[in-house]
C-alpha atoms as a PDB file:
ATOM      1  CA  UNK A   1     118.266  94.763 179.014  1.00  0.00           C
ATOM      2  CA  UNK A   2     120.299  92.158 181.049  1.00  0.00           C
ATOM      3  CA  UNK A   3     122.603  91.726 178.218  1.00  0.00           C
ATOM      4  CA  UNK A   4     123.067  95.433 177.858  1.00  0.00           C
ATOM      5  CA  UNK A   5     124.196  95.518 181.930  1.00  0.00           C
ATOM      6  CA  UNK A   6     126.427  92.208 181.274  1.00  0.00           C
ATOM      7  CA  UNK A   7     128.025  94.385 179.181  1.00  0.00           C
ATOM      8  CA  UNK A   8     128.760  97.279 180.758  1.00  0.00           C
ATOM      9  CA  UNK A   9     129.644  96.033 184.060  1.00  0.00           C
ATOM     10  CA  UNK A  10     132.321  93.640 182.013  1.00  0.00           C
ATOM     11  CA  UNK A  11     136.030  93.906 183.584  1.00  0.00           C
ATOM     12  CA  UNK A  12     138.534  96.057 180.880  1.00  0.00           C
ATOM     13  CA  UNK A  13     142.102  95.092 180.528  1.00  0.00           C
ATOM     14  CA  UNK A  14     143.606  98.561 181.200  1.00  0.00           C
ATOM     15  CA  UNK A  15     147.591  99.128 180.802  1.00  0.00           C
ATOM     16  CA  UNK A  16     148.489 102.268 183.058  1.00  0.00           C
ATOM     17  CA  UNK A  17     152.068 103.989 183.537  1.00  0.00           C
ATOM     18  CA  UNK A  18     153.367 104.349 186.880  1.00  0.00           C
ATOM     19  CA  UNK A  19     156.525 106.551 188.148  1.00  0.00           C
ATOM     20  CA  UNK A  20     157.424 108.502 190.731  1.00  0.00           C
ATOM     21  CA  UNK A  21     161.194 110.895 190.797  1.00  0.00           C
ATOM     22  CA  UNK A  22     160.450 112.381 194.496  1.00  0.00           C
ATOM     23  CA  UNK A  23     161.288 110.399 197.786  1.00  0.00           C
ATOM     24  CA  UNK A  24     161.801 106.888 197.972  1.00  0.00           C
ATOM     25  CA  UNK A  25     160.636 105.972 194.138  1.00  0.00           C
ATOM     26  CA  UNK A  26     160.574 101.668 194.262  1.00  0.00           C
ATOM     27  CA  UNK A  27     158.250 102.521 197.550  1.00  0.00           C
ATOM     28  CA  UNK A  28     156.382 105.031 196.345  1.00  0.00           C
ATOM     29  CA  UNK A  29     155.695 102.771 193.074  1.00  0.00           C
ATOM     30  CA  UNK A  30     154.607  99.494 195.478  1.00  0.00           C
ATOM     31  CA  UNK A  31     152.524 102.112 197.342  1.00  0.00           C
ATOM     32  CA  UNK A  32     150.715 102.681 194.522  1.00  0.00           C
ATOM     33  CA  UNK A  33     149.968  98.584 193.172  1.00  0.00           C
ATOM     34  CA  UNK A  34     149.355  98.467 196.742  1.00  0.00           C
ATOM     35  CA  UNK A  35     146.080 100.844 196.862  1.00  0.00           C
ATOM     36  CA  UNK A  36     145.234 100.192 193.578  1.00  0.00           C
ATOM     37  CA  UNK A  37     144.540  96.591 194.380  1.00  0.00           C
ATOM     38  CA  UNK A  38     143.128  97.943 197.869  1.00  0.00           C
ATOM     39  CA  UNK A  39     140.473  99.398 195.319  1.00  0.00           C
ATOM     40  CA  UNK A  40     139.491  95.970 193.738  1.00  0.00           C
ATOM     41  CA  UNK A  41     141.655  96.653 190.485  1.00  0.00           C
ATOM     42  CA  UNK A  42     143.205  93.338 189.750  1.00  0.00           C
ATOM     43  CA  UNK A  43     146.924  93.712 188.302  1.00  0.00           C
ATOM     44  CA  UNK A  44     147.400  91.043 185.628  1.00  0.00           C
ATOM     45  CA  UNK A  45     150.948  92.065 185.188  1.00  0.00           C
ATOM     46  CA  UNK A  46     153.874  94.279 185.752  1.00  0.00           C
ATOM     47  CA  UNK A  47     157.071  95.270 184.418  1.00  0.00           C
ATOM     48  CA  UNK A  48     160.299  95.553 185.721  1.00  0.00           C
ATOM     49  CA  UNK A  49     161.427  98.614 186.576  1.00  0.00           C
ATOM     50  CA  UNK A  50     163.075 101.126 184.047  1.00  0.00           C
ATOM     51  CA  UNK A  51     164.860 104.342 184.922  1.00  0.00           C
ATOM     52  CA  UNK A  52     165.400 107.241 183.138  1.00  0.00           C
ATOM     53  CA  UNK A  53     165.880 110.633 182.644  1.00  0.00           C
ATOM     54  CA  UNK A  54     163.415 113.502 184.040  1.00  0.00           C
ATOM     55  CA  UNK A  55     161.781 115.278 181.455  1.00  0.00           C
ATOM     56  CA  UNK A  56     161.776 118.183 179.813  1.00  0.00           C
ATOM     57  CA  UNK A  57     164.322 119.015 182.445  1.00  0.00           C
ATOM     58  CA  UNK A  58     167.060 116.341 182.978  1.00  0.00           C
ATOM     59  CA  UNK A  59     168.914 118.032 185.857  1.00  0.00           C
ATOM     60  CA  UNK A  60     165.615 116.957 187.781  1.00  0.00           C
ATOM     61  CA  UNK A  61     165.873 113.849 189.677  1.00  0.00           C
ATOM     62  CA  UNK A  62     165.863 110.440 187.424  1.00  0.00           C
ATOM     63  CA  UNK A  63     162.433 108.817 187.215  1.00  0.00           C
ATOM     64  CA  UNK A  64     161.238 105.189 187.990  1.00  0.00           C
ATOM     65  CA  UNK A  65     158.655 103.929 185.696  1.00  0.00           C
ATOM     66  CA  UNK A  66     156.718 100.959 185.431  1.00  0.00           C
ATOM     67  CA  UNK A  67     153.603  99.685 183.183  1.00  0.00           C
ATOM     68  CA  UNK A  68     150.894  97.594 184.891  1.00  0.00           C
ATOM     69  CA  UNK A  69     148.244  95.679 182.771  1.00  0.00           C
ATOM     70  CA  UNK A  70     145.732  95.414 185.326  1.00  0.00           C
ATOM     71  CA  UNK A  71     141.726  94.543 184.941  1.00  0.00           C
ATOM     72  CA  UNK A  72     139.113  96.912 186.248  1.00  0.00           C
ATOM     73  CA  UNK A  73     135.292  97.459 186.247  1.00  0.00           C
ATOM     74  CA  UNK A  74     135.788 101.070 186.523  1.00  0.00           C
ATOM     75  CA  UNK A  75     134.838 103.679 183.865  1.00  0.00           C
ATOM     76  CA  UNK A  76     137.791 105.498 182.411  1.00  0.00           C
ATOM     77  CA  UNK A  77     136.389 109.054 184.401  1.00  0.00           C
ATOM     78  CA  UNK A  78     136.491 107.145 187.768  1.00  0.00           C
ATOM     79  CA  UNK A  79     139.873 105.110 187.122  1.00  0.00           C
ATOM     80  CA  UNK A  80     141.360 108.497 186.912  1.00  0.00           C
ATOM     81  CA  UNK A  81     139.565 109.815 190.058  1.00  0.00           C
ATOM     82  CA  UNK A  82     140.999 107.031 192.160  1.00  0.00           C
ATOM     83  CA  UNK A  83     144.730 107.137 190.527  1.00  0.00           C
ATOM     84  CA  UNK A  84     144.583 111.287 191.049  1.00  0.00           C
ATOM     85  CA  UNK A  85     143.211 110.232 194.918  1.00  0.00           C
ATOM     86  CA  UNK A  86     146.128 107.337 195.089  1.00  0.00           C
ATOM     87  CA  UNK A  87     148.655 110.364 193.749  1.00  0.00           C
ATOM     88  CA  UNK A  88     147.687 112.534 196.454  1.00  0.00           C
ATOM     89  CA  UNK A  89     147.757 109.506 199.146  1.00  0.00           C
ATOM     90  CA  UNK A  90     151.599 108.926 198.270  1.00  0.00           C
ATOM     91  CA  UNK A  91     152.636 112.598 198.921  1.00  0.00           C
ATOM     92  CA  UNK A  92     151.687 114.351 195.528  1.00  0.00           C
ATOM     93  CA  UNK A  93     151.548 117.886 195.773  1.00  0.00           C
ATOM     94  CA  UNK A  94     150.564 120.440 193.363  1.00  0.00           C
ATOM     95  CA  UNK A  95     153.502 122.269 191.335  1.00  0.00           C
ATOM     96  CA  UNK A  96     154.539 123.429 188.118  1.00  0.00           C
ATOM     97  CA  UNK A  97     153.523 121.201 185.112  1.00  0.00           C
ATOM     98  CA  UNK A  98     156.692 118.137 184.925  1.00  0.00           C
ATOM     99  CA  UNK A  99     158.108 119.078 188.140  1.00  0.00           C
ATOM    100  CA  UNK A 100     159.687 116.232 190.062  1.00  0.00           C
ATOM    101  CA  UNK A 101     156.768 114.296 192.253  1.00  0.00           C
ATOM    102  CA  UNK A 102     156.104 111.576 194.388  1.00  0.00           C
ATOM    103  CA  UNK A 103     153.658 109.732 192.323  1.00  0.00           C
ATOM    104  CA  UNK A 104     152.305 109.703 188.889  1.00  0.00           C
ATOM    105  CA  UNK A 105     149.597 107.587 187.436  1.00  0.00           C
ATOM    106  CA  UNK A 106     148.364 108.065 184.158  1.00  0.00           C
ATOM    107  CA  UNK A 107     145.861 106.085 181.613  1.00  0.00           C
ATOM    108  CA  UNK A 108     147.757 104.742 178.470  1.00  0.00           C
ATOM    109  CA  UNK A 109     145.161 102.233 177.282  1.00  0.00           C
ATOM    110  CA  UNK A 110     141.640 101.933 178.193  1.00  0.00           C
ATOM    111  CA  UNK A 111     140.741  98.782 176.448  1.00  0.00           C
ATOM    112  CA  UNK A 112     141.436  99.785 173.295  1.00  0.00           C
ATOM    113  CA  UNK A 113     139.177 103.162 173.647  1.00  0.00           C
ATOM    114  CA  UNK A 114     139.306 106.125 171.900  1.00  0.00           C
ATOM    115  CA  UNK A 115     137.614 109.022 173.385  1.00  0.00           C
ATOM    116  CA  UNK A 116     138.702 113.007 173.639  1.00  0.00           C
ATOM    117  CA  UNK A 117     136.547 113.922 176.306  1.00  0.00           C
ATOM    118  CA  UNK A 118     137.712 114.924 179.936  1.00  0.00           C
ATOM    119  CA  UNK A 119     140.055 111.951 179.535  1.00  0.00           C
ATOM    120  CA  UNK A 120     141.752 111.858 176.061  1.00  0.00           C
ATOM    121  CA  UNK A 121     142.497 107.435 175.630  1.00  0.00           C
ATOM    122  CA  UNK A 122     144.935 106.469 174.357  1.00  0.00           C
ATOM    123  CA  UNK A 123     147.492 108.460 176.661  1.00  0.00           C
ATOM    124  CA  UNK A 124     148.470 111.449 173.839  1.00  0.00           C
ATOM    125  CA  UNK A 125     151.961 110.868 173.644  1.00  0.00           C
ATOM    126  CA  UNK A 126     152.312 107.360 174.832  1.00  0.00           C
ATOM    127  CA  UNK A 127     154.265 106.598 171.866  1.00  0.00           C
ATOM    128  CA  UNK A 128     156.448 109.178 172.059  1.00  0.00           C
ATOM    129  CA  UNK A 129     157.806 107.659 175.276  1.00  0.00           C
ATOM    130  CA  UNK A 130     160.499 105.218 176.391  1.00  0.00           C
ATOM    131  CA  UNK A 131     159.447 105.087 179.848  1.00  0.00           C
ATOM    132  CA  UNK A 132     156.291 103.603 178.453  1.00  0.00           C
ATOM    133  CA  UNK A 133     157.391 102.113 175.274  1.00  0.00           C
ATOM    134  CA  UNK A 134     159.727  99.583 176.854  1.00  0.00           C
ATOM    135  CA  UNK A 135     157.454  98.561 180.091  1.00  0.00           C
ATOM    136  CA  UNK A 136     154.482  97.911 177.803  1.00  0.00           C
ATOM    137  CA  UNK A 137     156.450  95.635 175.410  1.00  0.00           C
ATOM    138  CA  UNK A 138     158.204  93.827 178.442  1.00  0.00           C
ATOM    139  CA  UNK A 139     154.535  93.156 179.611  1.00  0.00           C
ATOM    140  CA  UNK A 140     152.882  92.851 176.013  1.00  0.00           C
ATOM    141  CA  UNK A 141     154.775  92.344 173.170  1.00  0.00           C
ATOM    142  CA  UNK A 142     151.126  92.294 170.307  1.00  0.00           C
ATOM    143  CA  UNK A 143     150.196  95.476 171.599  1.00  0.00           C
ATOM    144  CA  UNK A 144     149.037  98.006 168.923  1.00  0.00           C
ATOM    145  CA  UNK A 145     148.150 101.515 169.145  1.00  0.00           C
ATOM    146  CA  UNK A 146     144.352 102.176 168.653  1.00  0.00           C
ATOM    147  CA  UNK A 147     144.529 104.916 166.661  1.00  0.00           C
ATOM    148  CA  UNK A 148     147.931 104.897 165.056  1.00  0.00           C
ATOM    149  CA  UNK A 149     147.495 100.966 164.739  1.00  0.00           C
ATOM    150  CA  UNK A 150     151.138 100.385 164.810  1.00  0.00           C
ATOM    151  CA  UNK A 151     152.678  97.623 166.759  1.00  0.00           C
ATOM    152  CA  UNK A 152     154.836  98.591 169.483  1.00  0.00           C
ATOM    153  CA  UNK A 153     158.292  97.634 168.365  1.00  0.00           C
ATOM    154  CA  UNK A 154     157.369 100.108 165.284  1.00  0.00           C
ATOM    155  CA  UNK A 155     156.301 102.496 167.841  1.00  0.00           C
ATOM    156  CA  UNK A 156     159.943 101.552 169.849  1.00  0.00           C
ATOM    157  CA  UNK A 157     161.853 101.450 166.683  1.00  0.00           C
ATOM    158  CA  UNK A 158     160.781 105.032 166.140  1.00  0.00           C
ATOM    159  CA  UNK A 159     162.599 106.311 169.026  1.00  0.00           C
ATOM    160  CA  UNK A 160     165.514 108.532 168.599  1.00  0.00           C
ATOM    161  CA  UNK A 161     168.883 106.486 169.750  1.00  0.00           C
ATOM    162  CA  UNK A 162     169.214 109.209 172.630  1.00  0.00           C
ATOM    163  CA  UNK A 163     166.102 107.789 173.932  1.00  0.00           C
ATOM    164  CA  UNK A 164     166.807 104.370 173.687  1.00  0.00           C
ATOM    165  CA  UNK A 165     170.213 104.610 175.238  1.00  0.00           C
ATOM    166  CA  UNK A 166     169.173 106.798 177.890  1.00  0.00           C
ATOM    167  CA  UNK A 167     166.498 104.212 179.708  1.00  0.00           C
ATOM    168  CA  UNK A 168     167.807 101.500 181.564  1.00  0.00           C
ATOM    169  CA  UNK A 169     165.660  97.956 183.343  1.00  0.00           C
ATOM    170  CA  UNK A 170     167.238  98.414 187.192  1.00  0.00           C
END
């Protein structure tokens, strides 16, 4: 039984995306590292910043996105508790699905998990996405997709050009 508990109270590496479009974004973004670390989650590393284009509308305000690779002994269910409480702590309010906000904080890799539950790991359409493509190889250049179990330059190099070109590091 000790083993079991050794186990299950071992730290994850968890990579999660965050951005904010609303307010003063770099702040609102440090905010967030900020309180996540306040919460005992250790961030191994960070990206630089990337801007780019609001989606699906791009008359919206231009998002800042980042990708953190940070160690926790939280269970996926309660990670997302505390980054929906963090959300709310930076000035998130609730709107319309993709509306412009202060803070957003989503799972894109728990440790490699795959579950469909409450939480669906990884993030859906995590490779879909610049803002998250190009942060995660900055920080992690091996990484692989658990269930698609492509490497992330695949992943990248299956990006249309628009997407590509319209992301920039700041």
């Amino acid at each position: 039984m000790i083993k079991q508990d050794i186990l299950e109270n071992q730290v994850k590496s968890v990579y999660l995306g965050v951005g904010s479009n609303l307010g003063n974004k770099r702040n609102n973004i440090e905010k967030a590292k900020f309180k996540l670390i306040q919460n005992n989650i250790k961030i191994i590393k960070s990206s630089s910043y990337f801007e780019s284009l609001s989606w699906p509308n791009k008359q919206n305000p231009k998002f800042y996105n980042i990708v953190l690779e940070i160690f926790t002994n939280l269970e996926p269910n309660s990670l997302l508790m505390l980054c929906k409480k963090i959300e709310i702590d930076i000035g998130r309010k609730k709107r319309l699905k993709n509306s412009p906000r202060e803070c957003d904080i989503d799972i894109l890799d728990y440790n490699c998990k795959k579950s469909n539950g409450r939480i669906i790991l990884p993030h859906p359409r995590l490779h879909k996405r610049n803002f998250v493509l190009l942060p995660l190889f900055e920080i992690n250049k091996a990484w692989k997709h658990p269930i698609l179990k492509q490497d992330i330059k695949t992943l990248i190099l299956s990006l249309s050009n628009r997407d590509i070109r319209s992301i920039k590091q700041i």
